[in-house]
PDB file of N, CA and C in Angstrom:
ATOM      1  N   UNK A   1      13.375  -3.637  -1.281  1.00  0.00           N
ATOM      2  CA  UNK A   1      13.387  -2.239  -1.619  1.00  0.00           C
ATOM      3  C   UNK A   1      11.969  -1.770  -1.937  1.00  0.00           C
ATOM      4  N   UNK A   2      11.602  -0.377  -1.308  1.00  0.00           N
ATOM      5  CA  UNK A   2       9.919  -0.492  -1.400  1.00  0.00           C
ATOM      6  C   UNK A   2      10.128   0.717  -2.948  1.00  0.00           C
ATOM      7  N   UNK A   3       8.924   0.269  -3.692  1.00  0.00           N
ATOM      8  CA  UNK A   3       9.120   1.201  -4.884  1.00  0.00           C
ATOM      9  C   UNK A   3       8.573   2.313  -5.084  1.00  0.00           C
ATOM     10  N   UNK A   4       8.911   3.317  -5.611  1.00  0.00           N
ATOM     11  CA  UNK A   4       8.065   4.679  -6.028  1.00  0.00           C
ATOM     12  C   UNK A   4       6.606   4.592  -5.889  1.00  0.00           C
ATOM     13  N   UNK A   5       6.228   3.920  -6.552  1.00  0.00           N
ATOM     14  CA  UNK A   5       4.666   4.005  -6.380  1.00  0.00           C
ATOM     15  C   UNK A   5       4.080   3.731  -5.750  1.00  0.00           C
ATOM     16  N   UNK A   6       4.919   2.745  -4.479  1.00  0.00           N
ATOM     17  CA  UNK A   6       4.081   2.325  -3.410  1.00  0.00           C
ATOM     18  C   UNK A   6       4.305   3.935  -2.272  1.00  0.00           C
ATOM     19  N   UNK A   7       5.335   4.380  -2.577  1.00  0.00           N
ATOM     20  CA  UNK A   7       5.532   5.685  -1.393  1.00  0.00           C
ATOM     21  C   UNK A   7       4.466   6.703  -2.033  1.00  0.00           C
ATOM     22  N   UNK A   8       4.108   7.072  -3.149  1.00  0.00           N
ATOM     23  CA  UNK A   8       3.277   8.110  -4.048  1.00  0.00           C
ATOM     24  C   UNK A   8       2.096   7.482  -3.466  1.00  0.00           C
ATOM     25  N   UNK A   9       1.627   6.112  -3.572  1.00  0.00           N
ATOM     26  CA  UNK A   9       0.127   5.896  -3.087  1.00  0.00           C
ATOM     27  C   UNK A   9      -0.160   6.131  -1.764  1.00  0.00           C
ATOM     28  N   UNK A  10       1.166   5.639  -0.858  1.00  0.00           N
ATOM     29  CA  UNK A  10       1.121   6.033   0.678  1.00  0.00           C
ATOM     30  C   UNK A  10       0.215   7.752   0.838  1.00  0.00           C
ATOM     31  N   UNK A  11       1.227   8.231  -0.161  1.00  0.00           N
ATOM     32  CA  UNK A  11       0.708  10.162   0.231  1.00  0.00           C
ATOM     33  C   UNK A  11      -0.150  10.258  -0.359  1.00  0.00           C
ATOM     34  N   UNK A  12      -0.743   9.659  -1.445  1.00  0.00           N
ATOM     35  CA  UNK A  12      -1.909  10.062  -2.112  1.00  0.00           C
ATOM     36  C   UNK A  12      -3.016   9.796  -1.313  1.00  0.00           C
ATOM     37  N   UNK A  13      -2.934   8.078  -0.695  1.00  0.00           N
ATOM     38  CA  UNK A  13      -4.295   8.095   0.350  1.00  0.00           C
ATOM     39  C   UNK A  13      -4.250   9.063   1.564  1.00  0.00           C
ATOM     40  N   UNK A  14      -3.011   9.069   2.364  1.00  0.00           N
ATOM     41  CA  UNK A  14      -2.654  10.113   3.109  1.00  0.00           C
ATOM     42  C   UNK A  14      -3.538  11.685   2.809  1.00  0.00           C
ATOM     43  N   UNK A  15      -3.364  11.868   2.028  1.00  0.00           N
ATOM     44  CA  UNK A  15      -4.083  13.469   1.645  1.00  0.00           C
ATOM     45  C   UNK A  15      -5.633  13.114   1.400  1.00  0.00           C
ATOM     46  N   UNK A  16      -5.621  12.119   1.021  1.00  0.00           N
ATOM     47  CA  UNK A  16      -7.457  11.937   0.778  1.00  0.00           C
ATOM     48  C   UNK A  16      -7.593  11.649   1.393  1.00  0.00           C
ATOM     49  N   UNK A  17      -7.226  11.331   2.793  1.00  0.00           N
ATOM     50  CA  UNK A  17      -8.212  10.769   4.388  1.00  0.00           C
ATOM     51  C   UNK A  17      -8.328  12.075   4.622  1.00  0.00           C
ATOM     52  N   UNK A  18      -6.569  13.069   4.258  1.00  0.00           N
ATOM     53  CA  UNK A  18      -6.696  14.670   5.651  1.00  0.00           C
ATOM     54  C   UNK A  18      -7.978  15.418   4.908  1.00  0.00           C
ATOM     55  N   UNK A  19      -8.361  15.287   2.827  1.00  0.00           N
ATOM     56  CA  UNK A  19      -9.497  15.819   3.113  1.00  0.00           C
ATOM     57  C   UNK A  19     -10.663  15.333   3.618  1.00  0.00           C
ATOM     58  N   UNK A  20     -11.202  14.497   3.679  1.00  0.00           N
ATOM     59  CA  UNK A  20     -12.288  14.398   4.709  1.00  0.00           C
ATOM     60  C   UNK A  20     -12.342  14.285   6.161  1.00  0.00           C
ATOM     61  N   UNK A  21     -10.917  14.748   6.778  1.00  0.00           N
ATOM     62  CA  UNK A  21     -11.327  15.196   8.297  1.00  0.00           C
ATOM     63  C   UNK A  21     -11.704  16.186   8.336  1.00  0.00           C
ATOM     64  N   UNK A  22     -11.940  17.544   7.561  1.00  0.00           N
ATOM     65  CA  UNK A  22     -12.625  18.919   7.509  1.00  0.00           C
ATOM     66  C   UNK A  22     -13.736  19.000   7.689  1.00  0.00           C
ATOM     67  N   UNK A  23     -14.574  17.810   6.888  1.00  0.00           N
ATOM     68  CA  UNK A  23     -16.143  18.050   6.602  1.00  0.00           C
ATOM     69  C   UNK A  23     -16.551  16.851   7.898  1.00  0.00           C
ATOM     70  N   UNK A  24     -17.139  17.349   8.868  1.00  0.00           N
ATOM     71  CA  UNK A  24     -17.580  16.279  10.223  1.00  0.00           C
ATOM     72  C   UNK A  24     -18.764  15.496   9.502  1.00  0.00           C
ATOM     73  N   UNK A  25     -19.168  15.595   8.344  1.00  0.00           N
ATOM     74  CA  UNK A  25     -20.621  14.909   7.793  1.00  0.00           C
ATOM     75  C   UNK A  25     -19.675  13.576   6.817  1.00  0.00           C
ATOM     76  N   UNK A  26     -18.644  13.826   6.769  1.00  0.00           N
ATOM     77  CA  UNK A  26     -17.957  12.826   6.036  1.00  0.00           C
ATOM     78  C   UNK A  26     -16.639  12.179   6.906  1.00  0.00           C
ATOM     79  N   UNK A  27     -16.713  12.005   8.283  1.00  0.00           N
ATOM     80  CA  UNK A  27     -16.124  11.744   9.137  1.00  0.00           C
ATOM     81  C   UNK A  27     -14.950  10.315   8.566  1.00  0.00           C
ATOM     82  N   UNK A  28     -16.423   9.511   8.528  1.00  0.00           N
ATOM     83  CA  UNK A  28     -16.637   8.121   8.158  1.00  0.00           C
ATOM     84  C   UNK A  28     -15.384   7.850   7.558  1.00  0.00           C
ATOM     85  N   UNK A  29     -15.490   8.499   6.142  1.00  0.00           N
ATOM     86  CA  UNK A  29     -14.460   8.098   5.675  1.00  0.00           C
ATOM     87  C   UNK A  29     -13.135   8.490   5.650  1.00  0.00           C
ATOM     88  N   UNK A  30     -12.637   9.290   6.507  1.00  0.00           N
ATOM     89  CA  UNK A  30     -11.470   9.949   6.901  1.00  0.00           C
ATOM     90  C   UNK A  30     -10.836   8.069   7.509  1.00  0.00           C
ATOM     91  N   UNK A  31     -11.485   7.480   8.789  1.00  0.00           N
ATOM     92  CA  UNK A  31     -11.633   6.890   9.598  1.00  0.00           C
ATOM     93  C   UNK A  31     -11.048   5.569   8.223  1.00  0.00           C
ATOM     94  N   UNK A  32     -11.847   5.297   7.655  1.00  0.00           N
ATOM     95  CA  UNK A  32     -12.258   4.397   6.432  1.00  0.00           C
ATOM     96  C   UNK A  32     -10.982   4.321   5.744  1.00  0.00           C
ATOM     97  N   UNK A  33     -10.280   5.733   4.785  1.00  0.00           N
ATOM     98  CA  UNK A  33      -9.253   5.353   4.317  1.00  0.00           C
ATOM     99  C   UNK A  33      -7.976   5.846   5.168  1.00  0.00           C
ATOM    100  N   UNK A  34      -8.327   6.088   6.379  1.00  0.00           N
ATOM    101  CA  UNK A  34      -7.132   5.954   7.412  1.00  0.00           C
ATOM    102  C   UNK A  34      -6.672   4.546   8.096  1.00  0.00           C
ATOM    103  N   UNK A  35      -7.890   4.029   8.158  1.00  0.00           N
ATOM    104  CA  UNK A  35      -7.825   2.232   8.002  1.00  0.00           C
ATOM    105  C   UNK A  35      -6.564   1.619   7.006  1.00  0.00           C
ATOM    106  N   UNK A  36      -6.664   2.186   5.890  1.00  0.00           N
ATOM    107  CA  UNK A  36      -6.034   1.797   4.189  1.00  0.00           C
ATOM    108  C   UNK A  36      -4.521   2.413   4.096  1.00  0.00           C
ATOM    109  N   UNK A  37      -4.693   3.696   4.940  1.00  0.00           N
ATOM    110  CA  UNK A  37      -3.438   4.439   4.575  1.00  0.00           C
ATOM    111  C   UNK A  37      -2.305   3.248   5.924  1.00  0.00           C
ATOM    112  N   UNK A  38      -2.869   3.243   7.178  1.00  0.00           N
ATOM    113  CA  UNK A  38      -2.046   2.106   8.231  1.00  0.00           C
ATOM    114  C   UNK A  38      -2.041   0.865   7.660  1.00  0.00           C
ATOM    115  N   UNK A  39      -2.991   0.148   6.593  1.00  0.00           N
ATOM    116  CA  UNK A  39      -2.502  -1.206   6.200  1.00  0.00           C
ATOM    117  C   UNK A  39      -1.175  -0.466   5.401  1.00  0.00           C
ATOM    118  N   UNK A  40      -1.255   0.223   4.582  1.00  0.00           N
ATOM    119  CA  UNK A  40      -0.283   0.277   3.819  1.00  0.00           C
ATOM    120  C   UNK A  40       0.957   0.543   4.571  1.00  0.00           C
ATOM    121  N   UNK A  41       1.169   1.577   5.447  1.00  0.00           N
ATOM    122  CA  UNK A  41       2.279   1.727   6.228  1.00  0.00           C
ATOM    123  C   UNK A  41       2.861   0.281   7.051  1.00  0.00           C
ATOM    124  N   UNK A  42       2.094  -0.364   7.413  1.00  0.00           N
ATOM    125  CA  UNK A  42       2.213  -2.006   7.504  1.00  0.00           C
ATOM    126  C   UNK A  42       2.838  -2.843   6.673  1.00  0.00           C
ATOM    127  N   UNK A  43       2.143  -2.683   5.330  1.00  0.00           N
ATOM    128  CA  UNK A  43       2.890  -3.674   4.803  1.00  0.00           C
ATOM    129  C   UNK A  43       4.542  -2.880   4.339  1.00  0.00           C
ATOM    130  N   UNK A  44       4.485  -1.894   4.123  1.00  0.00           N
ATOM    131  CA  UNK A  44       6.132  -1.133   3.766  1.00  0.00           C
ATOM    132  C   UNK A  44       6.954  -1.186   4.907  1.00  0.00           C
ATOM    133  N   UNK A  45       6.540  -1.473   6.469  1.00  0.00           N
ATOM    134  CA  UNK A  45       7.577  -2.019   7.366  1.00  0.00           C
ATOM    135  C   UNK A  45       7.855  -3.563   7.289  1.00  0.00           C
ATOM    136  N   UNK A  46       6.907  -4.099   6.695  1.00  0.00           N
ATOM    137  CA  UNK A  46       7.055  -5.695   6.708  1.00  0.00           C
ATOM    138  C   UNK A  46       7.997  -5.500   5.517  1.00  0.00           C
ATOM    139  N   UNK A  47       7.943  -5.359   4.839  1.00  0.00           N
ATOM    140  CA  UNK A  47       8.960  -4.721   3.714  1.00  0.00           C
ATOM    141  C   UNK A  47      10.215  -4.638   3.385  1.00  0.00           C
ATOM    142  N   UNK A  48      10.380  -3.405   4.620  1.00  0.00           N
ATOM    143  CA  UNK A  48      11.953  -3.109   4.745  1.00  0.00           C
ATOM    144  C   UNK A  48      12.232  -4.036   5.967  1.00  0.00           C
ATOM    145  N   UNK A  49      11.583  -4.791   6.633  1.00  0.00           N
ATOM    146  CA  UNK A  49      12.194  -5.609   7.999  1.00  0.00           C
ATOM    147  C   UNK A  49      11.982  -7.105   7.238  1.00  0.00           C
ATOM    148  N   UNK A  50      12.170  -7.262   6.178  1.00  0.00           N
ATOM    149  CA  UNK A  50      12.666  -8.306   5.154  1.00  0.00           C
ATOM    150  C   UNK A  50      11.336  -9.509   5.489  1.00  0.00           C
ATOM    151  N   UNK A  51      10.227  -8.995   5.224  1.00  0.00           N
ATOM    152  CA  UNK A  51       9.294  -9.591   5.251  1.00  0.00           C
ATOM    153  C   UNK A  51       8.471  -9.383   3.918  1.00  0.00           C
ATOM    154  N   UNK A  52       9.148  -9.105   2.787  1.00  0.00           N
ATOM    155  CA  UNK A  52       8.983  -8.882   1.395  1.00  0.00           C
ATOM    156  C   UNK A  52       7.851  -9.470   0.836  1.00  0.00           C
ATOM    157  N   UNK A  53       7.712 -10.433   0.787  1.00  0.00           N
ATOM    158  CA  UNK A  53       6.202 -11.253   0.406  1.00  0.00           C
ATOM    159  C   UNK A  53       4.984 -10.880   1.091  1.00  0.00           C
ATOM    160  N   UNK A  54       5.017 -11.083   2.662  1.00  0.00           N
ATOM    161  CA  UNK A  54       3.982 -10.754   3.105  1.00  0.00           C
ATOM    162  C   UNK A  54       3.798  -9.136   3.359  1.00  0.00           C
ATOM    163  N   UNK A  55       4.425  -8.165   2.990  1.00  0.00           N
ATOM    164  CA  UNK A  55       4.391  -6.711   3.168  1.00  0.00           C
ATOM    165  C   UNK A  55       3.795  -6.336   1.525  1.00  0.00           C
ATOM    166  N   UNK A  56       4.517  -6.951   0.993  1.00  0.00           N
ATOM    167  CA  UNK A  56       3.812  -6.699  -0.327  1.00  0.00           C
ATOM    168  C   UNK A  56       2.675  -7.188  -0.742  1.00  0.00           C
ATOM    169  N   UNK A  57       1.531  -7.913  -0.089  1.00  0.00           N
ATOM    170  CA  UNK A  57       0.585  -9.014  -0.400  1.00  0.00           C
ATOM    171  C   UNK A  57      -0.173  -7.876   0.252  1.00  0.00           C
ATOM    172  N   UNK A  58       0.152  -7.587   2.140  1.00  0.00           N
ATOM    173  CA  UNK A  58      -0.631  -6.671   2.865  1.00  0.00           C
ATOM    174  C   UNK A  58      -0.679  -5.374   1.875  1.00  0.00           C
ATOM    175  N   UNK A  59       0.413  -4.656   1.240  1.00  0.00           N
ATOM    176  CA  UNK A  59      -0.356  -3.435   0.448  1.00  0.00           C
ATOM    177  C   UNK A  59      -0.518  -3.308  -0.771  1.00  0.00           C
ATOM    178  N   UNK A  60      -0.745  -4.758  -1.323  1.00  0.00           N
ATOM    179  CA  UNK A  60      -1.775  -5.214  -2.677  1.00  0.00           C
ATOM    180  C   UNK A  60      -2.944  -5.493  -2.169  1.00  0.00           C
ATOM    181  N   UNK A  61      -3.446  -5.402  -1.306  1.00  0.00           N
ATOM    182  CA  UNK A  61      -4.868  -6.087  -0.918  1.00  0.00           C
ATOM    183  C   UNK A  61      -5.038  -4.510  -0.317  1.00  0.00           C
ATOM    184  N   UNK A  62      -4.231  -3.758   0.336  1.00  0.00           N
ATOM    185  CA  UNK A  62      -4.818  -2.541   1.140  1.00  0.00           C
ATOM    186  C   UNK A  62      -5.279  -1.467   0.225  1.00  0.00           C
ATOM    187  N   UNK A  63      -4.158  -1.486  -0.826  1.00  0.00           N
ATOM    188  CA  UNK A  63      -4.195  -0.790  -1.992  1.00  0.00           C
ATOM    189  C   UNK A  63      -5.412  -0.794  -3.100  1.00  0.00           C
ATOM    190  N   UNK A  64      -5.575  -2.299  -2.930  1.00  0.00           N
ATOM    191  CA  UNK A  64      -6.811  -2.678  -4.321  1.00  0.00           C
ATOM    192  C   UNK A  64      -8.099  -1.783  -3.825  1.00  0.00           C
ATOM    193  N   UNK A  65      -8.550  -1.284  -2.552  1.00  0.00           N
ATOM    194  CA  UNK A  65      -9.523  -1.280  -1.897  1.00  0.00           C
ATOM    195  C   UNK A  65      -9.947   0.503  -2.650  1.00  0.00           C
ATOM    196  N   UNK A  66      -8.795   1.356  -2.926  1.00  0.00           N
ATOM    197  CA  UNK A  66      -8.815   2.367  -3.329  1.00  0.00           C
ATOM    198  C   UNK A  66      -8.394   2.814  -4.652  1.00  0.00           C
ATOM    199  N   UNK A  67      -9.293   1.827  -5.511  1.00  0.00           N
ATOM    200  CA  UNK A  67      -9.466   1.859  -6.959  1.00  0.00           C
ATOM    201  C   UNK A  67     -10.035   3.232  -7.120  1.00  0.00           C
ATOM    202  N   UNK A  68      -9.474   3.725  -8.459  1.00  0.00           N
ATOM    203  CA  UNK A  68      -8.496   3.408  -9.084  1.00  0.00           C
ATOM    204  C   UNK A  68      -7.017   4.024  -8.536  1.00  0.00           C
ATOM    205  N   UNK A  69      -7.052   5.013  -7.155  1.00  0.00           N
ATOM    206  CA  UNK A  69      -6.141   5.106  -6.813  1.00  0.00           C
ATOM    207  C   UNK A  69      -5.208   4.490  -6.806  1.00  0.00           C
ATOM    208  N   UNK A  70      -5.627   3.211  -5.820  1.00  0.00           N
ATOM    209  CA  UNK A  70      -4.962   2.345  -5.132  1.00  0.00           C
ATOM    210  C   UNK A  70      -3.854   1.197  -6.232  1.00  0.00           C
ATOM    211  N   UNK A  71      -4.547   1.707  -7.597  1.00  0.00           N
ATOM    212  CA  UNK A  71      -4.065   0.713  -8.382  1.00  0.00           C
ATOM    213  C   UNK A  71      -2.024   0.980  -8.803  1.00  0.00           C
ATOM    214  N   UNK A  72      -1.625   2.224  -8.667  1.00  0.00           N
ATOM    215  CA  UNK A  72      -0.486   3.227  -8.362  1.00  0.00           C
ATOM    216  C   UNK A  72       0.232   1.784  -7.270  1.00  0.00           C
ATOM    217  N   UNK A  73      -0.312   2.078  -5.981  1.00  0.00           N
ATOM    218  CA  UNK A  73       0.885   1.199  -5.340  1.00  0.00           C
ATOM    219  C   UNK A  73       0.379  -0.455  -5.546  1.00  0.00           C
ATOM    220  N   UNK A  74      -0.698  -0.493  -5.998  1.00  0.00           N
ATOM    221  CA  UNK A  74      -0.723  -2.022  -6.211  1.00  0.00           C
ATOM    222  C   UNK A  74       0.350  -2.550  -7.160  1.00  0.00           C
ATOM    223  N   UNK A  75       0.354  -1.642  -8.323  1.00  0.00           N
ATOM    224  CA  UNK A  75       1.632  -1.756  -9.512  1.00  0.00           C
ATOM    225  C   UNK A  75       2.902  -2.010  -8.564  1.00  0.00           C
ATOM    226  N   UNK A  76       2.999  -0.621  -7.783  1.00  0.00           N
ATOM    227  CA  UNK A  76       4.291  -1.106  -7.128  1.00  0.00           C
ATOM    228  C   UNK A  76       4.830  -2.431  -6.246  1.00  0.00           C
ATOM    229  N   UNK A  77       4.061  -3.015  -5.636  1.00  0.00           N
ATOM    230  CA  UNK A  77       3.982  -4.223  -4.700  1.00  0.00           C
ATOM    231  C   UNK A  77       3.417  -5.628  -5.582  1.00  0.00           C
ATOM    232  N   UNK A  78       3.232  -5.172  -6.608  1.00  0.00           N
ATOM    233  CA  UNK A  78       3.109  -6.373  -7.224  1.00  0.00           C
ATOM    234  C   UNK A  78       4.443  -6.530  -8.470  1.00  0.00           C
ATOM    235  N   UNK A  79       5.182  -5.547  -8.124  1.00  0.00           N
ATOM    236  CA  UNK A  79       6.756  -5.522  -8.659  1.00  0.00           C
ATOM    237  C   UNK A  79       7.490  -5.919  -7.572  1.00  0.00           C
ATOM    238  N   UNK A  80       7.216  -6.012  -6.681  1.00  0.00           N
ATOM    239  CA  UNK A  80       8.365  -6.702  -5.421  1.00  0.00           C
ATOM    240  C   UNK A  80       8.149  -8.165  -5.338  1.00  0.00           C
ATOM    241  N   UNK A  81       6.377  -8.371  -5.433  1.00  0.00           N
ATOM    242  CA  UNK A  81       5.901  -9.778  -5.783  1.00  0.00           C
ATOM    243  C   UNK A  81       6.472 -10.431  -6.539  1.00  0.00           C
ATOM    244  N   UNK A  82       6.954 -10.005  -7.775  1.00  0.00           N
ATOM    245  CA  UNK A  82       7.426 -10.772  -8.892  1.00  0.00           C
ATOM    246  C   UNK A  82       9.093 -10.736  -8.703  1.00  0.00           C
ATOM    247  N   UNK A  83       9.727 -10.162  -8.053  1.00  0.00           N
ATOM    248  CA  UNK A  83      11.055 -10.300  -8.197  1.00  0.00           C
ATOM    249  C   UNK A  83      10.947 -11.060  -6.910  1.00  0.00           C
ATOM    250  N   UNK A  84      10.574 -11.301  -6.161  1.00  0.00           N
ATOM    251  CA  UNK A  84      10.779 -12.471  -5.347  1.00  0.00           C
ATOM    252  C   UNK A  84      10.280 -13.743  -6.025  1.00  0.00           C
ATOM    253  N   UNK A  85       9.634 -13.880  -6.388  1.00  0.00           N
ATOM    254  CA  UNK A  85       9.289 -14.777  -7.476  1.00  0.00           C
ATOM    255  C   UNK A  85      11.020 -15.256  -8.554  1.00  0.00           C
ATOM    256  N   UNK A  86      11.190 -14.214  -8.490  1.00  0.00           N
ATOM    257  CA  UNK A  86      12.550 -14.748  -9.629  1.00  0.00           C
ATOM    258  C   UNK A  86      13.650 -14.690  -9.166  1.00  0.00           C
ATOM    259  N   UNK A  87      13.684 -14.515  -7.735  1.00  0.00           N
ATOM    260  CA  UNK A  87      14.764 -14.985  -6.693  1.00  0.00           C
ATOM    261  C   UNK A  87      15.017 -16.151  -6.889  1.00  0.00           C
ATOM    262  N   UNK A  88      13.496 -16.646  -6.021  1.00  0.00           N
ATOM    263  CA  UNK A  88      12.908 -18.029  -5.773  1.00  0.00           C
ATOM    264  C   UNK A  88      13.623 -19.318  -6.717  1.00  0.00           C
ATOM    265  N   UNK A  89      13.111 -18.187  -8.196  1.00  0.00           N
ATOM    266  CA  UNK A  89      13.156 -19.613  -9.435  1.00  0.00           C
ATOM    267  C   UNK A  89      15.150 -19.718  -9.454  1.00  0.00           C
ATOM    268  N   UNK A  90      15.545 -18.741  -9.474  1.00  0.00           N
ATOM    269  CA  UNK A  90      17.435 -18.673  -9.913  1.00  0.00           C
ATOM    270  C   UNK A  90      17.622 -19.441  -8.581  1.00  0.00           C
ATOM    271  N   UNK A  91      17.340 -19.407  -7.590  1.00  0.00           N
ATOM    272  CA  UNK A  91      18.107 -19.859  -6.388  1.00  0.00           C
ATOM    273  C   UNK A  91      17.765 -21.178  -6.225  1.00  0.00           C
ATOM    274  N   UNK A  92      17.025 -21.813  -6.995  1.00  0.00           N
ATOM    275  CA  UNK A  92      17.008 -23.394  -6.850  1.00  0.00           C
ATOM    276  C   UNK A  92      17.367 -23.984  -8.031  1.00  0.00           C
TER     277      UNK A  92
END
């Protein structure tokens, strides 16, 4: 299940790439955290296509990159981290 804060960080980087496609002198980084906003959409399909660990690892690492933004869905994906974690431990 992907959590609130990982969908809020999705739109938050989302809107901070669309503002810097306006200004052509700040291209760069439109490009830069449009890079960040597709890891993240990455790891939330690895996600829901039950690839839970590694979807959540891809948008803790995509996420960290857009401190202190990024720290919003890192919280969230590092809450999916840990309940797989306590799957793990009950099921053996």
């Amino acid at each position: 299940m992907i959590k609130p804060q990982m969908i809020a960080a999705v739109v938050i980087h989302a809107l901070i790439a669309l503002s810097f496609l306006g200004d052509p002198e700040y291209s760069f980084l439109f490009y830069f955290v449009a890079a960040i906003v597709l890891a993240n959409v990455i790891g939330i399909l690895l996600i829901v296509s039950d690839k839970k660990t590694l979807g959540a690892k891809v948008f803790l690492i995509s996420s960290a990159v857009m401190v202190p933004i990024g720290l919003i869905g890192a919280f969230g994906a590092r809450k999916i981290l840990d309940e797989e974690k306590k799957k793990t431990f009950y099921n053996n």
